[in-house]
C-alpha atoms as a PDB file:
ATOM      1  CA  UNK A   1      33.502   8.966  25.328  1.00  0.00           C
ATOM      2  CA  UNK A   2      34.952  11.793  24.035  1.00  0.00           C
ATOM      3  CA  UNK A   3      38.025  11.241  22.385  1.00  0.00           C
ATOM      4  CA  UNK A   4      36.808  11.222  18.811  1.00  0.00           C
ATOM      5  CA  UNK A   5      39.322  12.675  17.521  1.00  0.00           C
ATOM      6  CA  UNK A   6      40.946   9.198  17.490  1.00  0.00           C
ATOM      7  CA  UNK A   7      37.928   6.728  16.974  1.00  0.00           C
ATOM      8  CA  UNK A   8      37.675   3.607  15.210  1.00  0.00           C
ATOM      9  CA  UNK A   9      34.301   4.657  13.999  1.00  0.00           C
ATOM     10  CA  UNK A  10      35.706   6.263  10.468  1.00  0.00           C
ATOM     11  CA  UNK A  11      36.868   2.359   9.999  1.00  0.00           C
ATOM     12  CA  UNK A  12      33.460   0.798  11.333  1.00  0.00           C
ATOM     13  CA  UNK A  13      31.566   2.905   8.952  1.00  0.00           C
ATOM     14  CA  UNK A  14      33.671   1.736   5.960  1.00  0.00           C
ATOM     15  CA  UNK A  15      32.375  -1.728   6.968  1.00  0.00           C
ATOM     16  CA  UNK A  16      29.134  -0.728   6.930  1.00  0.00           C
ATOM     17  CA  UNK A  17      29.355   0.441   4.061  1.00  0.00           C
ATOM     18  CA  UNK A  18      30.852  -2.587   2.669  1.00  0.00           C
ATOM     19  CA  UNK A  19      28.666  -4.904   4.210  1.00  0.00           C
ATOM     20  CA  UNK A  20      27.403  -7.603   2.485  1.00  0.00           C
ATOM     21  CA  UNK A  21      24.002  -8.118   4.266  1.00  0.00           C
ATOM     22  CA  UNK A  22      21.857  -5.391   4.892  1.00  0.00           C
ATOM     23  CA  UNK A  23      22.607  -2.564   7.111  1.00  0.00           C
ATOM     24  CA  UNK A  24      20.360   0.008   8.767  1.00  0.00           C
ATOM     25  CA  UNK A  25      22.480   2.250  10.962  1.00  0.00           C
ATOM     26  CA  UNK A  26      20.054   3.721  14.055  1.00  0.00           C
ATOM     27  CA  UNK A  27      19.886   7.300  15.323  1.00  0.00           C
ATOM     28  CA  UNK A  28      21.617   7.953  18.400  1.00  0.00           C
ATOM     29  CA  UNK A  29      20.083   9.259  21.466  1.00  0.00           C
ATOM     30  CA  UNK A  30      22.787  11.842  22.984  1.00  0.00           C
ATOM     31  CA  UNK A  31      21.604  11.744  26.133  1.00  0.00           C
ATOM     32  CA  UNK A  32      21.406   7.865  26.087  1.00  0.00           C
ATOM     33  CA  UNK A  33      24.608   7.622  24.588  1.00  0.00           C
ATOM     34  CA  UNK A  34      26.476   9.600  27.205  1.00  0.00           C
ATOM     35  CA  UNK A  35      24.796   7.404  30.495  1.00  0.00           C
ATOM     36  CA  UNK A  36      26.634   4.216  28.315  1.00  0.00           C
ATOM     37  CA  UNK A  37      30.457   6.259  28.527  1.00  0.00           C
ATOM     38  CA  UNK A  38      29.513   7.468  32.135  1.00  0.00           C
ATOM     39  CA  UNK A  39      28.726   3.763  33.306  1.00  0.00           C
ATOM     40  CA  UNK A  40      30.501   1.111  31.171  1.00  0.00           C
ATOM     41  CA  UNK A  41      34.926   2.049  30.887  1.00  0.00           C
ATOM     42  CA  UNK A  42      34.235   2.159  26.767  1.00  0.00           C
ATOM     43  CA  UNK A  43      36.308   4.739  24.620  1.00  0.00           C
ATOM     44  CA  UNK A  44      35.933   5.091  20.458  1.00  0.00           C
ATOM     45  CA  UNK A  45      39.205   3.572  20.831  1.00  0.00           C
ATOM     46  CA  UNK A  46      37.086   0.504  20.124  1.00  0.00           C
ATOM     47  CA  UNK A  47      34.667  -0.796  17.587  1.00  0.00           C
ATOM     48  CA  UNK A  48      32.126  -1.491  21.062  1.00  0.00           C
ATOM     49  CA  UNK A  49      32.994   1.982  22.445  1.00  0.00           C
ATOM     50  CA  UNK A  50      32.210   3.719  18.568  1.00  0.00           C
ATOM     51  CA  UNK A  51      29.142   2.384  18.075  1.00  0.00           C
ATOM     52  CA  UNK A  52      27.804   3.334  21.452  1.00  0.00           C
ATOM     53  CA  UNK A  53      29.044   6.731  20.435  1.00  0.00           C
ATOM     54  CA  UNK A  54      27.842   6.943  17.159  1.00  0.00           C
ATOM     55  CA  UNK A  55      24.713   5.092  16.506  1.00  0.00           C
ATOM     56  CA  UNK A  56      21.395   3.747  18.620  1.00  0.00           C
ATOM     57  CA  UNK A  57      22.514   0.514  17.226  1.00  0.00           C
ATOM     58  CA  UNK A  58      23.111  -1.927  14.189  1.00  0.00           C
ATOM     59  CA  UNK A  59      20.316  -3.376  12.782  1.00  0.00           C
ATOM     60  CA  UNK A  60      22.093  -6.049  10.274  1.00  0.00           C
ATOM     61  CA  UNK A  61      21.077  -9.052   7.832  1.00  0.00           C
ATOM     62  CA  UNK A  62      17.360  -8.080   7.170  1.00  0.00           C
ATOM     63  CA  UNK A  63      17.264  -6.547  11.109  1.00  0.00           C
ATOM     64  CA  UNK A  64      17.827 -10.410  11.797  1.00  0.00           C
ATOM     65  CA  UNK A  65      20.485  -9.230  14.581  1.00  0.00           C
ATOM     66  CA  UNK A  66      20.567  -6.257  16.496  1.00  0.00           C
ATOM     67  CA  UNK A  67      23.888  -4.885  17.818  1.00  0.00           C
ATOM     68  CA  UNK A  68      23.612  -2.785  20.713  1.00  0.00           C
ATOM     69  CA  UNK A  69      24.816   0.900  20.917  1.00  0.00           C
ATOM     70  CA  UNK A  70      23.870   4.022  22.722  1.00  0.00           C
ATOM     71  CA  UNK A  71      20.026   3.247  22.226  1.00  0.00           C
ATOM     72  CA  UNK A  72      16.949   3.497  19.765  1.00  0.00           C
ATOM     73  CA  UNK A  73      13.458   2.989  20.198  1.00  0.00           C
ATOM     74  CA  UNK A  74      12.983  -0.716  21.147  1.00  0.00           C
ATOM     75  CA  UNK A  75      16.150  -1.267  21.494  1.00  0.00           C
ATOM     76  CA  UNK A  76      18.301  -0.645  24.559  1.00  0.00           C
ATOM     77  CA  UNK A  77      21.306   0.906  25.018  1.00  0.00           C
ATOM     78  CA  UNK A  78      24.556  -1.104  26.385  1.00  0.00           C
ATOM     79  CA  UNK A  79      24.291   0.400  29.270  1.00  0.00           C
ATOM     80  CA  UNK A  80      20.527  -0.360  29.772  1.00  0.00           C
ATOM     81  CA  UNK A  81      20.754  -3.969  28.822  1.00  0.00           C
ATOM     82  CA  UNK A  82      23.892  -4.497  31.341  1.00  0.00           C
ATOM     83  CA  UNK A  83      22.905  -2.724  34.561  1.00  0.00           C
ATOM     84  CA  UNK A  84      22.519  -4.281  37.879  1.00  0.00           C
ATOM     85  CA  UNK A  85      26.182  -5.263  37.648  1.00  0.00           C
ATOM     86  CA  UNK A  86      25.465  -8.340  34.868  1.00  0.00           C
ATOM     87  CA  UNK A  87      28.372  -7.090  32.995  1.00  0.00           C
ATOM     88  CA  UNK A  88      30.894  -8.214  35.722  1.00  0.00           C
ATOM     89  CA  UNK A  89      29.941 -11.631  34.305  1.00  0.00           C
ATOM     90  CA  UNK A  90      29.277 -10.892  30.661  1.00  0.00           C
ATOM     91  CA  UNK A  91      28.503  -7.862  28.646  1.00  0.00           C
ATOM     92  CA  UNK A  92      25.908  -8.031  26.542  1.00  0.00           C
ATOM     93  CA  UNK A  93      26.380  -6.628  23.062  1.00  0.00           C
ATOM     94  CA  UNK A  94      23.259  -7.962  20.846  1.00  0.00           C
ATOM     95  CA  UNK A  95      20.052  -9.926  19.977  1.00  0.00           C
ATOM     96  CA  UNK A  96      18.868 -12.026  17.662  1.00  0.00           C
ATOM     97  CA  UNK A  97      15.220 -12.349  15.873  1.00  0.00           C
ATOM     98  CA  UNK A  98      14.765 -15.707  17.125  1.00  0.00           C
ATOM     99  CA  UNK A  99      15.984 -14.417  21.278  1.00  0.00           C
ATOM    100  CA  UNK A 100      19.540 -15.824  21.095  1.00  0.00           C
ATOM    101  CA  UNK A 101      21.665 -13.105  22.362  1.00  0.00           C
ATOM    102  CA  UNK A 102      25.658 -12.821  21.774  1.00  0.00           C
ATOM    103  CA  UNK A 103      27.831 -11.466  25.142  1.00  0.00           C
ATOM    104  CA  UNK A 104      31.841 -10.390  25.436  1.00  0.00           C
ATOM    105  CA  UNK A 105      32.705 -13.245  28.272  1.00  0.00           C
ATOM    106  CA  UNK A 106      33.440 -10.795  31.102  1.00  0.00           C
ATOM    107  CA  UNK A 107      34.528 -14.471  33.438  1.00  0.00           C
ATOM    108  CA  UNK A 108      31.089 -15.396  34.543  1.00  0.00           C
ATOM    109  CA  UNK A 109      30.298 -17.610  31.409  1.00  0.00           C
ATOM    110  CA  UNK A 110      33.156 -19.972  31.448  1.00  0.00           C
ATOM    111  CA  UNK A 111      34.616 -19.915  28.123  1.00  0.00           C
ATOM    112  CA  UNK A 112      37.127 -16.814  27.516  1.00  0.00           C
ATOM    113  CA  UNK A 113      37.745 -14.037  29.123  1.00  0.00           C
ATOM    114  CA  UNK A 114      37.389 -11.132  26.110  1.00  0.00           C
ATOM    115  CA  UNK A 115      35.564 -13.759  23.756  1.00  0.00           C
ATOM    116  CA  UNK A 116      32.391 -13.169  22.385  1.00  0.00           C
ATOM    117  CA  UNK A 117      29.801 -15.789  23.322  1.00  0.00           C
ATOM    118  CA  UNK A 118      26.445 -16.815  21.678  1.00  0.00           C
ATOM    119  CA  UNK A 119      23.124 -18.067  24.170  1.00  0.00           C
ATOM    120  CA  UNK A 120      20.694 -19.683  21.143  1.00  0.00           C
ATOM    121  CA  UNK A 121      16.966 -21.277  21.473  1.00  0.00           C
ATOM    122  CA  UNK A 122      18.357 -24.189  20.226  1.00  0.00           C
ATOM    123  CA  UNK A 123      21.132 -25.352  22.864  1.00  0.00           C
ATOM    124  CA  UNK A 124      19.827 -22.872  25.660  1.00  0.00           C
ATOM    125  CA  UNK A 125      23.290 -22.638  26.742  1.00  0.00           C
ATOM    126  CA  UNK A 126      26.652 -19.913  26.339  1.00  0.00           C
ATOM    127  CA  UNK A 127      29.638 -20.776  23.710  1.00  0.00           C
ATOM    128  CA  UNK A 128      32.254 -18.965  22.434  1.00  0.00           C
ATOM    129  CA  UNK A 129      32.287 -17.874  18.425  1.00  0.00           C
ATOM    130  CA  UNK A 130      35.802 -17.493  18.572  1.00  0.00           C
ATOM    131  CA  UNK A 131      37.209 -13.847  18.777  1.00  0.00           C
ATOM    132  CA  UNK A 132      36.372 -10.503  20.340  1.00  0.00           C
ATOM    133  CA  UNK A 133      33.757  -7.799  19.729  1.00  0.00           C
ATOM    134  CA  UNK A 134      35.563  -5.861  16.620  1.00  0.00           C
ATOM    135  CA  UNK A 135      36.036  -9.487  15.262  1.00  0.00           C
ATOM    136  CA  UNK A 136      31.841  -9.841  16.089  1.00  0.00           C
ATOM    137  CA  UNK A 137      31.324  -7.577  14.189  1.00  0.00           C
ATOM    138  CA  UNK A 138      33.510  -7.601  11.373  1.00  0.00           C
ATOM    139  CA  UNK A 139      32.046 -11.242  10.604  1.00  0.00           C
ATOM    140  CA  UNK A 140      28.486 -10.244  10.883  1.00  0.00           C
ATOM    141  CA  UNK A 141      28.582  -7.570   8.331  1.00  0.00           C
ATOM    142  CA  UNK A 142      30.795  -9.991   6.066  1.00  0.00           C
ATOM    143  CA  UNK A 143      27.870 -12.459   6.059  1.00  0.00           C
ATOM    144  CA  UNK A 144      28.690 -14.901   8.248  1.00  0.00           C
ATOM    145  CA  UNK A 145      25.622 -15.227  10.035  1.00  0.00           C
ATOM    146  CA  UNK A 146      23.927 -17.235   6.921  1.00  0.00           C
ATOM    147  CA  UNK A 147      26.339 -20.423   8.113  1.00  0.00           C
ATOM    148  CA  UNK A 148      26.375 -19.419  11.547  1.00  0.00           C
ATOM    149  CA  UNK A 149      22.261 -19.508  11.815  1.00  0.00           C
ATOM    150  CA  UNK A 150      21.821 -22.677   9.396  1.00  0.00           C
ATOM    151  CA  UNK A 151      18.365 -24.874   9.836  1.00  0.00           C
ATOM    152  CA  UNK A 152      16.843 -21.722  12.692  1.00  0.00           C
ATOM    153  CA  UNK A 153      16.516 -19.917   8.931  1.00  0.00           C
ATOM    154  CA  UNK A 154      13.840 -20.384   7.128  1.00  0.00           C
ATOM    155  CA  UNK A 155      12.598 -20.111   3.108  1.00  0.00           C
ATOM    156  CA  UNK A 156      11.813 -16.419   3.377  1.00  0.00           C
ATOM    157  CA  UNK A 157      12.690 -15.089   6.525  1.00  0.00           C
ATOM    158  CA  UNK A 158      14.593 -12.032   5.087  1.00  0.00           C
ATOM    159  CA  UNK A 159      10.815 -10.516   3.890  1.00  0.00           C
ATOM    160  CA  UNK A 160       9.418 -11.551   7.028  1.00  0.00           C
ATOM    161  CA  UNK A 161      12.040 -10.162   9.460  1.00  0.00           C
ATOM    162  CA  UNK A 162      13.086  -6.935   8.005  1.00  0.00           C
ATOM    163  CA  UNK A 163       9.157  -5.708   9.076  1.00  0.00           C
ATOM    164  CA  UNK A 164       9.796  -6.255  12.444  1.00  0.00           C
ATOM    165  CA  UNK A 165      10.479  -3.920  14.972  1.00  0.00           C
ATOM    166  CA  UNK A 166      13.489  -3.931  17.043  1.00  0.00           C
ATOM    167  CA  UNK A 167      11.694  -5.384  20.042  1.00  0.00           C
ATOM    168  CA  UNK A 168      10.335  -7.541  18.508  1.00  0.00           C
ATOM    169  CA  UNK A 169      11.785 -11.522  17.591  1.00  0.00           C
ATOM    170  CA  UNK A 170       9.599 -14.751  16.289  1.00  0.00           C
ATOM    171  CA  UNK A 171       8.588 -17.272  18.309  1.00  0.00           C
ATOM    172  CA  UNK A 172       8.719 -20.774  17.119  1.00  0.00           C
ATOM    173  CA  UNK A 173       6.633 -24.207  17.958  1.00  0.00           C
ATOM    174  CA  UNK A 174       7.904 -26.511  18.448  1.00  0.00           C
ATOM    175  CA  UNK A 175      10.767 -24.291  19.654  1.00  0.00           C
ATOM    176  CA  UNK A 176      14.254 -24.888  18.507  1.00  0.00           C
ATOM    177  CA  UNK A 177      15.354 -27.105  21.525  1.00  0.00           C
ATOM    178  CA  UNK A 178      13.404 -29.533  20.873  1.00  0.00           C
ATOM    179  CA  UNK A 179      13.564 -32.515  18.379  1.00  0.00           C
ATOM    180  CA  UNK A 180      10.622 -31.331  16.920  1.00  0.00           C
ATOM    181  CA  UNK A 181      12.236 -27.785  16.228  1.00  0.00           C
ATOM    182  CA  UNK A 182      14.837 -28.581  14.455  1.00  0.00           C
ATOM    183  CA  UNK A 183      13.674 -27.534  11.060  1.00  0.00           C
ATOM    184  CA  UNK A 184      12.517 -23.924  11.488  1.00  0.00           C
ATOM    185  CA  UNK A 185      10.974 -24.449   7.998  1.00  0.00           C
ATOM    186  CA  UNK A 186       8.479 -26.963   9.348  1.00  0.00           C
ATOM    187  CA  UNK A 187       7.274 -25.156  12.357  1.00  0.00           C
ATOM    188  CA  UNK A 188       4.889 -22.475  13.040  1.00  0.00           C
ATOM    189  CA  UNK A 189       5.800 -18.746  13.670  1.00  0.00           C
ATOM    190  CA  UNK A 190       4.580 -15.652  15.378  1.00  0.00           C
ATOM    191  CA  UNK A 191       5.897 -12.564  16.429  1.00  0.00           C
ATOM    192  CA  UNK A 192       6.193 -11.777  20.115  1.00  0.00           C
ATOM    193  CA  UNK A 193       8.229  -9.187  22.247  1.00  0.00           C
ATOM    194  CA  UNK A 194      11.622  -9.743  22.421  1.00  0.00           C
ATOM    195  CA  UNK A 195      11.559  -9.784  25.900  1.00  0.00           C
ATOM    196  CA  UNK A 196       8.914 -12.059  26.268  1.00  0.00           C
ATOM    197  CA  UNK A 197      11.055 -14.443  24.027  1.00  0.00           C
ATOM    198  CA  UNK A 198      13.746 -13.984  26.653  1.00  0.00           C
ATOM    199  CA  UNK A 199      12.444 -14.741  29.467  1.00  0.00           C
ATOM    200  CA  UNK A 200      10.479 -17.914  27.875  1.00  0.00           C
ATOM    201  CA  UNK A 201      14.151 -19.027  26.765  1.00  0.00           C
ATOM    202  CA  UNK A 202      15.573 -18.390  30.312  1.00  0.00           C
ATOM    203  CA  UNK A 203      13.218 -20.226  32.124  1.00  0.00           C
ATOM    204  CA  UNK A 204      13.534 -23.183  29.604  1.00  0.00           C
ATOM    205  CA  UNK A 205      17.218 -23.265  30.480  1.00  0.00           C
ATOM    206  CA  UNK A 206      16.369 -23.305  34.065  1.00  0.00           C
ATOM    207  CA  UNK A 207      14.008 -26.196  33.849  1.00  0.00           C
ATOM    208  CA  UNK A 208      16.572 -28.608  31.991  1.00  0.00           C
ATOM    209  CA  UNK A 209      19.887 -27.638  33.922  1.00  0.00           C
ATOM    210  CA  UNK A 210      20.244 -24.508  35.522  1.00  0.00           C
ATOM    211  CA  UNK A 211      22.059 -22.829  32.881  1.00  0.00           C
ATOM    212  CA  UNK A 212      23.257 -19.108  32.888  1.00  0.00           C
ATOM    213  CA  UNK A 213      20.912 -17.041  30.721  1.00  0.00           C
END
């Protein structure tokens, strides 16, 4: 990745900037960074391609979601996260607190090819949010992850999430899948690995129908 002189990062950084939610911008890893442009065909032509450049990653809204870049500690980079030839099927591009994780649709989940796609706790199943990953982006900074999230949100989660680390996510009971879990406001919380939270959710999705996680 290393035609800067004509990146989209300038722009990305202006929306940072201009965020409406909280922001914290991670330090890169050079080394890291580089393995991502010598295994996935990014350039900083694009918004995914600058900020696996430019940054470890995007922690935004209160570290709530976690974009992925070139790598941080806790967090891995896009090329870490998508080896093993997963991003044939879908790429994916970043967490949630709560283990939902968003993916660019690479044909293996079904809904478009280019779209970004959202895997929750609460339907345990891909769908698409409607645009691609500059348009991701662009809408998470701009706040739209306050509708987006809804009931899984609960009366102080801001304070409670921004202390977590980036591999780290809360795990709810009854979880959000269930009847029971529908009101994250009425259920018991505790924070857990990320990746523990990930593979709880995938095997869930197995049990009821086989899904893709």
């Amino acid at each position: 990745m290393s035609d800067a002189d004509e990146s989209v990062w300038p722009a990305v950084v202006r929306q940072v900037r201009e965020a409406s939610v909280e922001v914290e911008v991670l330090s890169v890893d050079a080394f890291r960074a580089h393995a991502v442009g010598h295994e996935l065909p990014l350039t900083q032509h694009s918004t995914l391609g600058a900020i696996a450049a430019n940054t470890g990653g995007l922690l935004v809204d209160s570290s709530w979601l976690r974009i992925l870049g070139g790598g941080s500690p806790g967090l891995p980079s896009l090329a870490e996260e998508n080896s093993g030839g997963r991003a044939q099927s879908h790429l994916v591009v970043a967490f949630d607190a709560l283990g939902g994780r968003f993916a660019i649709d690479g044909g293996g989940l079904g809904v478009a090819a280019g779209e970004v796609c959202y895997w929750g706790p609460d339907t345990l199943a891909w769908s698409g949010i409607g645009g691609g990953h500059s348009a991701f982006v662009a809408w998470a900074l701009a706040g739209g992850l306050a509708e987006f999230y809804g009931s899984l949100r609960w009366t102080g989660w801001q304070d409670d999430t921004r202390s977590l680390r980036a591999d780290q996510g809360w795990t709810l009971y009854p979880p959000p899948f269930s009847r029971e879990g529908q009101d994250a406001n009425a259920v018991s919380r505790a924070v857990v690995p990320l990746a523990e939270l990930h593979f709880f959710y995938a095997e869930a999705a197995r049990r009821f129908d086989g899904g893709v996680a």
